[in-house]
N, C-alpha and C. Protein backbone atom coordinates (compact mmCIF):
# COMPACT_ATOMS: atom_id res chain seq x y z
N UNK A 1 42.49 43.68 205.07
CA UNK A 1 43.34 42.72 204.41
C UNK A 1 42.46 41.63 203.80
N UNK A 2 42.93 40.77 202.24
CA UNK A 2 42.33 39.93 202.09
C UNK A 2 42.33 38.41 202.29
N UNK A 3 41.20 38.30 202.53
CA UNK A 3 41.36 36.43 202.85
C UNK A 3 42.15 35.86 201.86
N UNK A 4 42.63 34.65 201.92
CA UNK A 4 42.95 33.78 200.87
C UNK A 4 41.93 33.40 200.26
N UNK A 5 40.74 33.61 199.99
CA UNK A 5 39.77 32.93 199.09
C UNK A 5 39.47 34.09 198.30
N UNK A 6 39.60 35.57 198.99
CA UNK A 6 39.18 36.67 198.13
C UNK A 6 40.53 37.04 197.28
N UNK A 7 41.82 36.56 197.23
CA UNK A 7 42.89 36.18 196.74
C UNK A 7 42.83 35.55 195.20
N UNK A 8 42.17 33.98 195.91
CA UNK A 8 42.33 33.24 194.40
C UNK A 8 41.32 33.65 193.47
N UNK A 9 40.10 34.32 194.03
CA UNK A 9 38.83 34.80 193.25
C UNK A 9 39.72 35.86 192.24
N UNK A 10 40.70 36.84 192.95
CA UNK A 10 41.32 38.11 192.24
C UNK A 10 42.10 37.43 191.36
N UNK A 11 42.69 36.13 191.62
CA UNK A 11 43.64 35.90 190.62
C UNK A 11 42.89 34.82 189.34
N UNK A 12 41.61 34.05 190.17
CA UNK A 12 40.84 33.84 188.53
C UNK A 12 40.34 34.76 187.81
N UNK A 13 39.89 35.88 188.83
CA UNK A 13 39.24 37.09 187.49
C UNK A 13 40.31 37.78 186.64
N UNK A 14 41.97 37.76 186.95
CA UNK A 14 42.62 38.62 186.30
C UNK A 14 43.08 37.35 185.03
N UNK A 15 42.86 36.01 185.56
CA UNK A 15 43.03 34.66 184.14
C UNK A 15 42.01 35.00 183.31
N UNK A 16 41.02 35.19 183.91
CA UNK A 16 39.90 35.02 182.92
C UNK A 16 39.64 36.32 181.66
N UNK A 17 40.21 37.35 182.67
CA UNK A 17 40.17 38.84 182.08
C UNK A 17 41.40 38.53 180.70
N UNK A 18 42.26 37.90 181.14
CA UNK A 18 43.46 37.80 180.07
C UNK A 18 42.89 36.71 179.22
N UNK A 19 42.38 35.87 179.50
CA UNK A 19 41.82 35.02 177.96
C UNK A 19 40.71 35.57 177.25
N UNK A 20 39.86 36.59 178.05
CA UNK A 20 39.02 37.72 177.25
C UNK A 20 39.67 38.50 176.10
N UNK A 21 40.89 38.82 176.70
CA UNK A 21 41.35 39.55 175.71
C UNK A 21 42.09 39.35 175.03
N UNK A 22 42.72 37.71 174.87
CA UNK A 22 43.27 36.81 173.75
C UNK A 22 42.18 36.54 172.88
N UNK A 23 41.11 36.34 173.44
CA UNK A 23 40.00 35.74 172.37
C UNK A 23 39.59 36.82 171.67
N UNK A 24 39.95 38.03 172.35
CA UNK A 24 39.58 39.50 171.52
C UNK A 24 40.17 39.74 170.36
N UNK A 25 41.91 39.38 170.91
CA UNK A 25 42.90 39.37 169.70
C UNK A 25 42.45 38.62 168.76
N UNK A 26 41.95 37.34 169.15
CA UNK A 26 41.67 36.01 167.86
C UNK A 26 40.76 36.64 167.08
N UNK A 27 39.77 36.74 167.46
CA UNK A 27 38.45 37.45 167.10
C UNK A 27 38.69 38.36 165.95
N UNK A 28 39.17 39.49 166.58
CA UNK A 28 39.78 40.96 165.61
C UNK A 28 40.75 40.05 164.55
N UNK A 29 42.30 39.61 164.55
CA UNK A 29 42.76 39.14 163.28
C UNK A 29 42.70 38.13 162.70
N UNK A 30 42.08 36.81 163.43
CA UNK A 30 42.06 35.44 162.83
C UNK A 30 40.68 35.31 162.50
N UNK A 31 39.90 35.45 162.78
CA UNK A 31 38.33 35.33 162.35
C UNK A 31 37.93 35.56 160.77
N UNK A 32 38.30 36.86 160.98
CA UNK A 32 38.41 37.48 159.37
C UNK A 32 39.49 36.84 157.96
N UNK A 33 40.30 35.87 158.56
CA UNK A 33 40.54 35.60 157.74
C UNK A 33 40.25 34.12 157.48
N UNK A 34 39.82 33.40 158.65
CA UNK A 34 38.47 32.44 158.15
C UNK A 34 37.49 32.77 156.96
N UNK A 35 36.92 33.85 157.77
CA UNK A 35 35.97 34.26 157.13
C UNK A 35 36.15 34.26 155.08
N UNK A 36 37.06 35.24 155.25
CA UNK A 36 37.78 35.37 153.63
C UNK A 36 37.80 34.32 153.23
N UNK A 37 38.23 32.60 153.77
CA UNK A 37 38.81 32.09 152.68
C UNK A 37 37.53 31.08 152.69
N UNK A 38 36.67 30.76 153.51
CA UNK A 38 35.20 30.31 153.25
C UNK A 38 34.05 30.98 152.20
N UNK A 39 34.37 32.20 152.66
CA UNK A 39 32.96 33.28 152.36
C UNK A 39 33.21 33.91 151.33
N UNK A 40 34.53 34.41 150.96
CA UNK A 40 34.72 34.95 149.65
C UNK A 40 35.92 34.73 148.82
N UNK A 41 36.73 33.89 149.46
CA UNK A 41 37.81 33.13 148.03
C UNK A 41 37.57 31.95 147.65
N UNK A 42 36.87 31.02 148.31
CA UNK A 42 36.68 30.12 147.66
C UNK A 42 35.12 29.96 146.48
N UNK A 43 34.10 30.66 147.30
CA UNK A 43 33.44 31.42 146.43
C UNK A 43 33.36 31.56 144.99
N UNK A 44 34.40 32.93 144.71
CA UNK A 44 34.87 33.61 143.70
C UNK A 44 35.95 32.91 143.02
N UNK A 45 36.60 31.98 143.50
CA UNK A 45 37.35 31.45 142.75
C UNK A 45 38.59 31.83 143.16
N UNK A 46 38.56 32.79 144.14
CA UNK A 46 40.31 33.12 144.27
C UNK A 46 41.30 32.61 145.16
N UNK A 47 40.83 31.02 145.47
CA UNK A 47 41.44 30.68 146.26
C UNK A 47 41.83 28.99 145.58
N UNK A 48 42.73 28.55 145.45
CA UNK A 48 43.11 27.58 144.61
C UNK A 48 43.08 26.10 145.67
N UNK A 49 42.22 25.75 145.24
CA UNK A 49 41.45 24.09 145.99
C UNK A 49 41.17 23.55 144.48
N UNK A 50 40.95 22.15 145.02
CA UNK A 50 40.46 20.70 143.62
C UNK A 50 38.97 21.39 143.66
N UNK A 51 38.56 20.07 144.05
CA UNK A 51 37.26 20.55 143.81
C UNK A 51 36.43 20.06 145.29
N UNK A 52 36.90 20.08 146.43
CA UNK A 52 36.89 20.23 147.44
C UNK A 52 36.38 20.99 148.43
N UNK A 53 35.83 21.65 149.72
CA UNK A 53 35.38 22.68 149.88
C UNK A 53 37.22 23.38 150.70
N UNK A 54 37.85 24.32 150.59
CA UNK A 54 38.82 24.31 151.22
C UNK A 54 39.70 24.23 152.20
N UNK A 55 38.33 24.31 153.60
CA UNK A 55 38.65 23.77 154.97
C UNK A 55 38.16 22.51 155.01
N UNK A 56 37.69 21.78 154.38
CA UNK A 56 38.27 20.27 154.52
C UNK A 56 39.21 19.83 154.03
N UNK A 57 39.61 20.16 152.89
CA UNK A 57 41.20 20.12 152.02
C UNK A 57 42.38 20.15 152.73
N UNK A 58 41.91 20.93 153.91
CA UNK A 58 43.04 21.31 154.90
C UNK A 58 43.35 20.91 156.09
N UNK A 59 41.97 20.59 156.66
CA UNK A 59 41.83 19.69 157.94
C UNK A 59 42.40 18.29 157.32
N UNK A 60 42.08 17.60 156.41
CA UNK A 60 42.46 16.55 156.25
C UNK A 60 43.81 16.24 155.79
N UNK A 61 44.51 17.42 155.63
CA UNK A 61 45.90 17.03 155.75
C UNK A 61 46.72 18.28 156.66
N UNK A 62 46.28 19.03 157.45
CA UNK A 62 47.07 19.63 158.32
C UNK A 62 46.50 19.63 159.55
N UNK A 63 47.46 19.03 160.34
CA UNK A 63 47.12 19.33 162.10
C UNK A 63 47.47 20.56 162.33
N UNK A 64 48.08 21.38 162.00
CA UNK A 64 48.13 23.04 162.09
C UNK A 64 46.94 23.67 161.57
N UNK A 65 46.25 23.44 160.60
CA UNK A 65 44.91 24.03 160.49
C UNK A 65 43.42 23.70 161.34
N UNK A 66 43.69 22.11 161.68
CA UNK A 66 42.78 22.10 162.59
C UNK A 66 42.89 23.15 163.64
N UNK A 67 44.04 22.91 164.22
CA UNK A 67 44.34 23.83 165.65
C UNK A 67 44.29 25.04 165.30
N UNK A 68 44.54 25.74 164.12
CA UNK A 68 43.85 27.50 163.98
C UNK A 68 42.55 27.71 164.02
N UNK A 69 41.49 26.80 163.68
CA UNK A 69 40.13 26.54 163.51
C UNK A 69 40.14 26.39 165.08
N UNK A 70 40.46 25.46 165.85
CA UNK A 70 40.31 25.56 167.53
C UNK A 70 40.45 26.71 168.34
N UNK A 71 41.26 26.93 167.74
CA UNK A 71 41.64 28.57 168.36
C UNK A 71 41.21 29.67 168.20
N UNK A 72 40.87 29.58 167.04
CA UNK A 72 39.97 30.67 166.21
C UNK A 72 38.57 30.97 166.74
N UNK A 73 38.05 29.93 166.60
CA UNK A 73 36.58 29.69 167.31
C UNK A 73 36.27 29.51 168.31
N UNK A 74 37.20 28.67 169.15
CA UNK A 74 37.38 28.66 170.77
C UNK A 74 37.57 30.17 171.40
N UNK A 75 38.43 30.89 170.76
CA UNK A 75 38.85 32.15 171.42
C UNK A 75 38.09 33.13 171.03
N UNK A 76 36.88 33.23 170.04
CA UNK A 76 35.89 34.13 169.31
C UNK A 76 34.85 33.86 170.37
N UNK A 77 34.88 32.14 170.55
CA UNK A 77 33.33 32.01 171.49
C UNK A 77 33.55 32.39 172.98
N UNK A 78 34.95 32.45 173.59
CA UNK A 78 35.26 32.66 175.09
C UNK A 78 35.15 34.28 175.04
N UNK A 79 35.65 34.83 174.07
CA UNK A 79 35.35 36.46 174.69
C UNK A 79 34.16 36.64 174.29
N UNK A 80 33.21 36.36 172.70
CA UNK A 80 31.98 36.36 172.95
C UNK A 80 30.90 36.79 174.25
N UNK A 81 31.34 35.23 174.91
CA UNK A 81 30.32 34.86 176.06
C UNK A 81 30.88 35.43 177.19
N UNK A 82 32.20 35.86 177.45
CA UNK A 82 32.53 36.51 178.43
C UNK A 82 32.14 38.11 178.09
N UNK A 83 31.80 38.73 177.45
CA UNK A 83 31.85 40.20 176.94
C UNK A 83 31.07 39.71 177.18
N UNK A 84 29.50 38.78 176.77
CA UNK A 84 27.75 38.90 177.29
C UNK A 84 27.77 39.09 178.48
N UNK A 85 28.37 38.03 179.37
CA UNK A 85 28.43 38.14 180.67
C UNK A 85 28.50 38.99 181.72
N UNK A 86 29.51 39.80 181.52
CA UNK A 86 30.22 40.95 181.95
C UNK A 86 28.98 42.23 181.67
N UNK A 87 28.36 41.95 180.65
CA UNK A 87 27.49 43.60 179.92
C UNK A 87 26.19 43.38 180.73
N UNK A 88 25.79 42.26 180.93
CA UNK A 88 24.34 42.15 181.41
C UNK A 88 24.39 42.79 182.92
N UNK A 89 25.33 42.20 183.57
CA UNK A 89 24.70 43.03 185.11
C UNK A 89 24.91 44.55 184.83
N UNK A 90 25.41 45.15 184.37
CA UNK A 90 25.51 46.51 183.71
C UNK A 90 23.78 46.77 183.23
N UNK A 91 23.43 45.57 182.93
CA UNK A 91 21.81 46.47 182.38
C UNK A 91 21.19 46.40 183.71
N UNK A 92 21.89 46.03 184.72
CA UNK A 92 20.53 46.00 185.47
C UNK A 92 20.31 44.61 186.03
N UNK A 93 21.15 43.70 185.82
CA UNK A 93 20.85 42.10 186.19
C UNK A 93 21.63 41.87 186.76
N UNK A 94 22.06 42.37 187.79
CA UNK A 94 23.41 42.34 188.82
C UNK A 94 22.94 41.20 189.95
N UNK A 95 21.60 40.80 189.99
CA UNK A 95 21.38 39.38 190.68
C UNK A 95 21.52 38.23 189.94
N UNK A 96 21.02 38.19 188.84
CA UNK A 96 21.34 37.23 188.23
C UNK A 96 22.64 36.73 187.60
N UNK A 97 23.48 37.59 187.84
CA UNK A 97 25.10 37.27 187.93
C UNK A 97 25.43 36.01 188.13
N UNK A 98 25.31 34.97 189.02
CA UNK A 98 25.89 33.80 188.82
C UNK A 98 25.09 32.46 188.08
N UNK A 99 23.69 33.27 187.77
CA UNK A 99 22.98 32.56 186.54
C UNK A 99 23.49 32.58 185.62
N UNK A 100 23.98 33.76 185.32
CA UNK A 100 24.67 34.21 183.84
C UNK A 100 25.99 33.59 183.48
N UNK A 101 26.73 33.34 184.72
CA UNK A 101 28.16 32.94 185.14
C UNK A 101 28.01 31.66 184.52
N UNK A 102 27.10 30.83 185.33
CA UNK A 102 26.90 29.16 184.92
C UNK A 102 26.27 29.17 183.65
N UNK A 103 25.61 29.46 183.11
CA UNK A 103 25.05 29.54 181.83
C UNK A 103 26.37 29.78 180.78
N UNK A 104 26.58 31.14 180.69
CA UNK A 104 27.66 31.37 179.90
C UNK A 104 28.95 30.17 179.91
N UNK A 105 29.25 29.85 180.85
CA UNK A 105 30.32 28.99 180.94
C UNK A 105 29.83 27.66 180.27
N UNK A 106 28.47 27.18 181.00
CA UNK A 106 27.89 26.11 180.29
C UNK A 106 27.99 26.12 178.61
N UNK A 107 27.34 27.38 178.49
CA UNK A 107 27.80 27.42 176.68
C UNK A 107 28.75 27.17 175.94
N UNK A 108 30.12 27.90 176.56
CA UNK A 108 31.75 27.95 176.11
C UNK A 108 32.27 26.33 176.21
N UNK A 109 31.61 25.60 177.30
CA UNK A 109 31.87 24.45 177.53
C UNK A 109 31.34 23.46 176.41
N UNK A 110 30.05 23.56 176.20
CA UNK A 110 29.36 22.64 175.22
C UNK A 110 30.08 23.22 173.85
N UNK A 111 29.92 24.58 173.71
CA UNK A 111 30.60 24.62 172.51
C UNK A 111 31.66 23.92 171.75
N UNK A 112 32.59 24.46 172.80
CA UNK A 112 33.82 23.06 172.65
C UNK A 112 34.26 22.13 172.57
N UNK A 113 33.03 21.25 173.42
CA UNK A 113 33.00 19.51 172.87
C UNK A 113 32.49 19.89 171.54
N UNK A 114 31.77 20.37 171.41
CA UNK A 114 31.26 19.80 170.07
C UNK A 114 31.95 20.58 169.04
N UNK A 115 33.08 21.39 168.70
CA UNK A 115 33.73 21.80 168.09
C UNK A 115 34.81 20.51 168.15
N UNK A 116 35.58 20.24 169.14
CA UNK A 116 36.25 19.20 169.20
C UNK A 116 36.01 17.64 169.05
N UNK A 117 34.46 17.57 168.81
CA UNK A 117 33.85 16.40 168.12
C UNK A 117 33.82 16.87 166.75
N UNK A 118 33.31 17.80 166.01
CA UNK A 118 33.40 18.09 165.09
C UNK A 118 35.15 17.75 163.93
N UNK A 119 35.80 18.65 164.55
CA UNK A 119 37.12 18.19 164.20
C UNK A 119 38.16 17.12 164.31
N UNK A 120 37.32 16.17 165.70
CA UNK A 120 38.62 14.73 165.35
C UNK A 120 37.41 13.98 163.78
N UNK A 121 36.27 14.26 164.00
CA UNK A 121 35.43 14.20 162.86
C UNK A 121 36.03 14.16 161.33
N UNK A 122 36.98 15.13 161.18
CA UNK A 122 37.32 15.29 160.09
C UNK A 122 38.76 15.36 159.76
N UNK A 123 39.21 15.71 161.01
CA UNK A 123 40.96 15.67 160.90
C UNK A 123 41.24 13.88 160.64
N UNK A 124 42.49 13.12 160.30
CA UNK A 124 42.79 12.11 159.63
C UNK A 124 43.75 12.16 161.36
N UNK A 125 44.03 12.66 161.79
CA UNK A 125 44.65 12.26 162.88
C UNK A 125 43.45 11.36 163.83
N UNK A 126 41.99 11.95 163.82
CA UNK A 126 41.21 11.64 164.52
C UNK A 126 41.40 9.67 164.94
N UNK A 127 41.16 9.14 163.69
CA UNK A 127 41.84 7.76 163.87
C UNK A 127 42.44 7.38 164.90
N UNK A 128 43.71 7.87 164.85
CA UNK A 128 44.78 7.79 166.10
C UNK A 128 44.14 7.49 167.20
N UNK A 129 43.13 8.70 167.72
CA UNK A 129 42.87 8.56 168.56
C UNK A 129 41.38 7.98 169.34
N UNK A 130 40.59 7.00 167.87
CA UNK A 130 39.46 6.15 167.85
C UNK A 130 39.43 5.02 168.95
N UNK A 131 40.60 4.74 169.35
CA UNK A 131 41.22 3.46 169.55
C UNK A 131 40.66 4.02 171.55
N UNK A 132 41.15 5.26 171.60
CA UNK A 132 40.95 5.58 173.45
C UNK A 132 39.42 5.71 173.14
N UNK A 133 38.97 6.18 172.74
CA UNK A 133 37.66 7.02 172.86
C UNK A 133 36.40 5.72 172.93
């Protein structure tokens, strides 16, 4: 039978397993279409902005686009670093497992401040919230 500690371990690995594979989802359909409207419509011209680059056009007047950009990239970099994680003791680094654990997490973590510095950066809501910070 299991302890209660080998319990909550089963029930963070089956959280963590499920935001792996949200960030998988993000990854596979929202990424790509970042991608498109940075890398090749605004580009080419086929994407109708002033003269602006078009994700700032948008951050600066939609709080719904910031938060697809959060999500987008937040959920690309969590399965990322969780898929590294997961593959390495598979090569052979099955001790260094909770090096990899703290590291990786350390990454997903820093990433995110500074994605979320990045964006009160440029979102017009950011203001709002100059005043706590």
């Amino acid at each position: 039978m299991k302890t209660k500690r080998e319990m909550k371990a089963d029930k963070l690995h089956a959280l963590l397993w499920g935001i792996f594979s949200v960030g998988g989802f993000i990854a596979a359909f929202l990424l790509p279409v970042l991608i498109y409207i940075n890398n090749i419509a605004y580009p080419l011209g086929l994407w109708p902005v002033g003269t602006h680059e078009p994700t700032l056009n948008y951050f600066r007047t939609s709080l719904l686009a910031t938060l697809f950009v959060f999500v987008t990239v937040g959920g690309a970099l969590f399965h990322g670093i969780f898929r590294f994680k997961t593959t390495l003791p598979e090569l052979g680094l099955k001790k260094a497992g909770p090096l990899i654990s703290t590291v990786g997490y350390l990454v997903i973590a820093i990433g995110l401040a500074a994605l979320v510095y990045y964006l009160l950066q440029i979102n017009p809501l950011s203001h709002l919230f100059s005043r706590f910070i």
